[in-house]
Protein backbone atom coordinates (compact mmCIF):
# COMPACT_ATOMS: atom_id res chain seq x y z
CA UNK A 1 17.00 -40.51 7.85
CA UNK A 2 14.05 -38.72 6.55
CA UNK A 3 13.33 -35.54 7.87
CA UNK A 4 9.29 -34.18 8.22
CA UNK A 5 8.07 -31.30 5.91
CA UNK A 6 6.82 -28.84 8.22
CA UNK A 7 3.64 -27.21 6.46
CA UNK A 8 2.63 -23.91 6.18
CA UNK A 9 -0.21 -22.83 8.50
CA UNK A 10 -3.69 -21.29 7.90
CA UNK A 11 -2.91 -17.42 9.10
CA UNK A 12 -1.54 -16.64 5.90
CA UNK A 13 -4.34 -14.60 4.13
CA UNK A 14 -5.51 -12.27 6.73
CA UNK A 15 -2.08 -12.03 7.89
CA UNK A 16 -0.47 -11.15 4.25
CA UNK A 17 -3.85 -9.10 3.78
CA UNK A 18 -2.88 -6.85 7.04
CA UNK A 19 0.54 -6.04 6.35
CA UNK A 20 -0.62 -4.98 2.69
CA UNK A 21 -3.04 -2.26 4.60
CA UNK A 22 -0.34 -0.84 6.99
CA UNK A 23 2.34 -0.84 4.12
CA UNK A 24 -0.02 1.21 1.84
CA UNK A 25 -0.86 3.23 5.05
CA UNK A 26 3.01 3.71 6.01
CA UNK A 27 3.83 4.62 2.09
CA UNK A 28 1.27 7.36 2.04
CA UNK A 29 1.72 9.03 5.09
CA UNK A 30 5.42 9.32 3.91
CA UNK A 31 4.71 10.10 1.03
CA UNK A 32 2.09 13.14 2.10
CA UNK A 33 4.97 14.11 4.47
CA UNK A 34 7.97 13.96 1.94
CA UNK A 35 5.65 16.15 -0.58
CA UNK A 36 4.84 18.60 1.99
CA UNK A 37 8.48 18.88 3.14
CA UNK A 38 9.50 19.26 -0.67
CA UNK A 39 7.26 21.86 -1.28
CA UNK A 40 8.55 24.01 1.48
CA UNK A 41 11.88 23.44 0.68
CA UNK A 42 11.32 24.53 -3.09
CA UNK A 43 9.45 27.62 -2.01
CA UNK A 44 12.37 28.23 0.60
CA UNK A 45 14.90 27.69 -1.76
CA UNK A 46 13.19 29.73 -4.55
CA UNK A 47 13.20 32.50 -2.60
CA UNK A 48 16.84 32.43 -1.08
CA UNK A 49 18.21 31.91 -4.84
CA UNK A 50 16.81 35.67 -5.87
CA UNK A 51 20.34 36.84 -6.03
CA UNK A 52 21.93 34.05 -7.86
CA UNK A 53 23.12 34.15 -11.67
CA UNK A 54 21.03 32.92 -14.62
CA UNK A 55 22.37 29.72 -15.24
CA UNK A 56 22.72 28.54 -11.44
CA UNK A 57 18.72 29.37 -11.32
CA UNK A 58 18.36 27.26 -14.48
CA UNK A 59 20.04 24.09 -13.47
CA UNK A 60 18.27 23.98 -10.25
CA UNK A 61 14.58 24.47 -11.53
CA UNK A 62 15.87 21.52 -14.14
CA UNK A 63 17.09 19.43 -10.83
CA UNK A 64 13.96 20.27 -9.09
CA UNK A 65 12.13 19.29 -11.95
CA UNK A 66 13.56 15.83 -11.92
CA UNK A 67 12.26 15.56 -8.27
CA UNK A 68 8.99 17.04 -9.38
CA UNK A 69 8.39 13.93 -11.34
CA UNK A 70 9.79 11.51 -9.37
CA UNK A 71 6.92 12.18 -6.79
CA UNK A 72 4.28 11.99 -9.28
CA UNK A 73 5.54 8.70 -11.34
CA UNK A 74 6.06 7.22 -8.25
CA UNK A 75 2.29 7.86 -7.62
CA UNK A 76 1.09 6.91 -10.68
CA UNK A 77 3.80 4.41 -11.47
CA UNK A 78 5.48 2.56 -8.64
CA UNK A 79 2.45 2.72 -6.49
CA UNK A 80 -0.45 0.98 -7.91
CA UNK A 81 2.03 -1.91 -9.55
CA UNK A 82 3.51 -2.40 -5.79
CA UNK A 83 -0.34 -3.01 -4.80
CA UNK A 84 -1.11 -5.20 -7.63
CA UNK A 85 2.07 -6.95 -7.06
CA UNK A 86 1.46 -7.27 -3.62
CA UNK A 87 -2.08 -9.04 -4.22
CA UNK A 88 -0.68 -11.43 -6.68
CA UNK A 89 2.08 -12.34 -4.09
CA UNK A 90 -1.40 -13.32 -1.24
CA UNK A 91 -3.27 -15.26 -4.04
CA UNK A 92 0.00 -17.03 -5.02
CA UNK A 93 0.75 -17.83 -1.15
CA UNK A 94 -2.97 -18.44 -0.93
CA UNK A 95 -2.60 -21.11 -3.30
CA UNK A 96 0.62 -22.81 -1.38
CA UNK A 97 -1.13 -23.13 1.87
CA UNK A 98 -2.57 -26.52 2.78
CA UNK A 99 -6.42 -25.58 3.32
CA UNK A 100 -9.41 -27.48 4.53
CA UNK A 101 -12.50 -25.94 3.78
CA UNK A 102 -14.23 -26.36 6.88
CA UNK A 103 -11.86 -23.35 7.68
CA UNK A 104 -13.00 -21.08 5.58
CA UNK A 105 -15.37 -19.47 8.91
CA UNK A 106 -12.41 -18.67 10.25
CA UNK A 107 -11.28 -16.62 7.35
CA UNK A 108 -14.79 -15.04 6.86
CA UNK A 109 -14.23 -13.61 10.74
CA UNK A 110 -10.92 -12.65 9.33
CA UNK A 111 -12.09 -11.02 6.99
CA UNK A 112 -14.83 -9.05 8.89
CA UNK A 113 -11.68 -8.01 10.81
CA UNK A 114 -9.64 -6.73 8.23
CA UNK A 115 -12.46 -4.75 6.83
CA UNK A 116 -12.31 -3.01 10.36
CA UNK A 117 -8.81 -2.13 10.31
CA UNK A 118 -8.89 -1.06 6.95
CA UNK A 119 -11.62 1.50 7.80
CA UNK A 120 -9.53 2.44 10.68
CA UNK A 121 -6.52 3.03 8.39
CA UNK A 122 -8.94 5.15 5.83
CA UNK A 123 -9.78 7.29 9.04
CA UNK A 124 -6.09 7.48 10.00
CA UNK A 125 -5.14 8.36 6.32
CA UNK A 126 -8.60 11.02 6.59
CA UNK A 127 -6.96 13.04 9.38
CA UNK A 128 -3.85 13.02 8.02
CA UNK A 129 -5.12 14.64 5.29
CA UNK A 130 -7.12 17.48 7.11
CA UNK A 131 -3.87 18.56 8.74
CA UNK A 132 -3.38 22.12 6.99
CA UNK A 133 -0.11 21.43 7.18
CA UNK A 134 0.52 19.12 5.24
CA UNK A 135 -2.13 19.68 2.51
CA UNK A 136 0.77 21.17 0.06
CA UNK A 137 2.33 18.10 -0.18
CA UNK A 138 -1.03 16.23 -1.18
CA UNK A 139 -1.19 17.91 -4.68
CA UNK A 140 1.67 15.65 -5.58
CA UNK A 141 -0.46 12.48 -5.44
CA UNK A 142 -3.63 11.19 -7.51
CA UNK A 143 -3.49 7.77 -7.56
CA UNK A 144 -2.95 7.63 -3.62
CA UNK A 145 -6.17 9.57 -2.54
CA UNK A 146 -8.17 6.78 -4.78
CA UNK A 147 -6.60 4.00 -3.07
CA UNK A 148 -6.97 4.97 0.35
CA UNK A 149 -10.75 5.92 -0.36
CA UNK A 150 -11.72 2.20 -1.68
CA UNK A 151 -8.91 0.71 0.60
CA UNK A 152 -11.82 -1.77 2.47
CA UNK A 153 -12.97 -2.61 -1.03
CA UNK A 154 -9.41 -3.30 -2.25
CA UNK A 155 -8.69 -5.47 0.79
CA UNK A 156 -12.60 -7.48 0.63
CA UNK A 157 -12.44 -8.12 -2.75
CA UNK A 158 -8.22 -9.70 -2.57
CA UNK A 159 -9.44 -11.64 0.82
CA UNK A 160 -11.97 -13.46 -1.18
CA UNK A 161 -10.08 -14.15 -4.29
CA UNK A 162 -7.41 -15.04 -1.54
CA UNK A 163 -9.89 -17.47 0.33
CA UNK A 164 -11.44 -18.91 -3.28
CA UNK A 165 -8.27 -19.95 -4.57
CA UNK A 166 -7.11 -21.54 -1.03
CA UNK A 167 -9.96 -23.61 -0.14
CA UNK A 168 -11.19 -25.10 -3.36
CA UNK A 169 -8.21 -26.95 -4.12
CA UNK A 170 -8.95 -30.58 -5.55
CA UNK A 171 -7.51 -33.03 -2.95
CA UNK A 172 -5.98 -30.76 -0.03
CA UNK A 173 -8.87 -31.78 2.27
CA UNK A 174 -7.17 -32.54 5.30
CA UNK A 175 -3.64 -32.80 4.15
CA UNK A 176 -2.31 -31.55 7.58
């Protein structure tokens, strides 16, 4: 007749903490690569369009101009809300997770862990950006470069807010 809850487990933090460092890894690599990939086409399309009339030239530096922007509100915009979002989203799953406190050693190793792979991402996202390459389609972004260089702090510091709010709840001791 009455059917058992089934709880949420422990792995949530460092879990929802990982997949926010390879999502902002995965958006900025594409992002590096659709700006560098943008840039060549404009230049390649700037120069096939010599020939063209007036007004077909105007109308496609206006288009292009719309694209222009998109890539850098996107960067300034779009990007650092989706990582705020995304950190709100962990502390408010943080806060839904039955917790006993006695586990928060196994967070702290978490933690430890994710500072690793965030450094590893950094020195993915490092290369990336020392490919010649592809270092025309990193003048489109400003906010990106700032992330991904204080990416471990960004990650310690919403662990820890993560692992306050989920183990000092008032009465969750044990509620398994």
């Amino acid at each position: 007749m009455f059917q058992k809850v089934k709880k949420l487990d422990n792995k949530g933090i460092v879990l929802d903490v990982l997949t926010l460092f390879v999502t902002i890894i995965g958006v900025v690599i594409t992002l590096i690569i659709a700006g560098t990939v943008w840039v060549n086409f404009q230049s390649a399309f700037h120069e096939s369009t010599a020939d063209m009339s007036q007004e077909y030239s105007t109308e496609i530096n206006s288009s292009m101009g719309y694209v222009d922007n998109a890539f850098t509100t996107f960067d300034a915009l779009f990007f650092p809300i989706a990582v705020v979002g995304l950190i709100i989203g962990l502390i408010i799953t943080s806060f839904l997770i039955p917790s006993h406190p006695i586990f928060v050693v196994i967070n702290i190793v978490g933690l430890i862990f994710l500072v690793f792979m965030s450094l590893v991402m950094q020195t993915i996202y490092e290369q990336v950006v020392a490919v010649p390459e592809l270092a025309s389609g990193f003048s489109y972004l400003t906010v990106l470069p700032y992330v991904m260089e204080f990416l471990p702090w960004i990650g310690a510091v919403a662990v820890l807010i993560a692992t306050i709010i989920g183990y000092s709840k008032r009465g969750e001791g044990g509620a398994y």
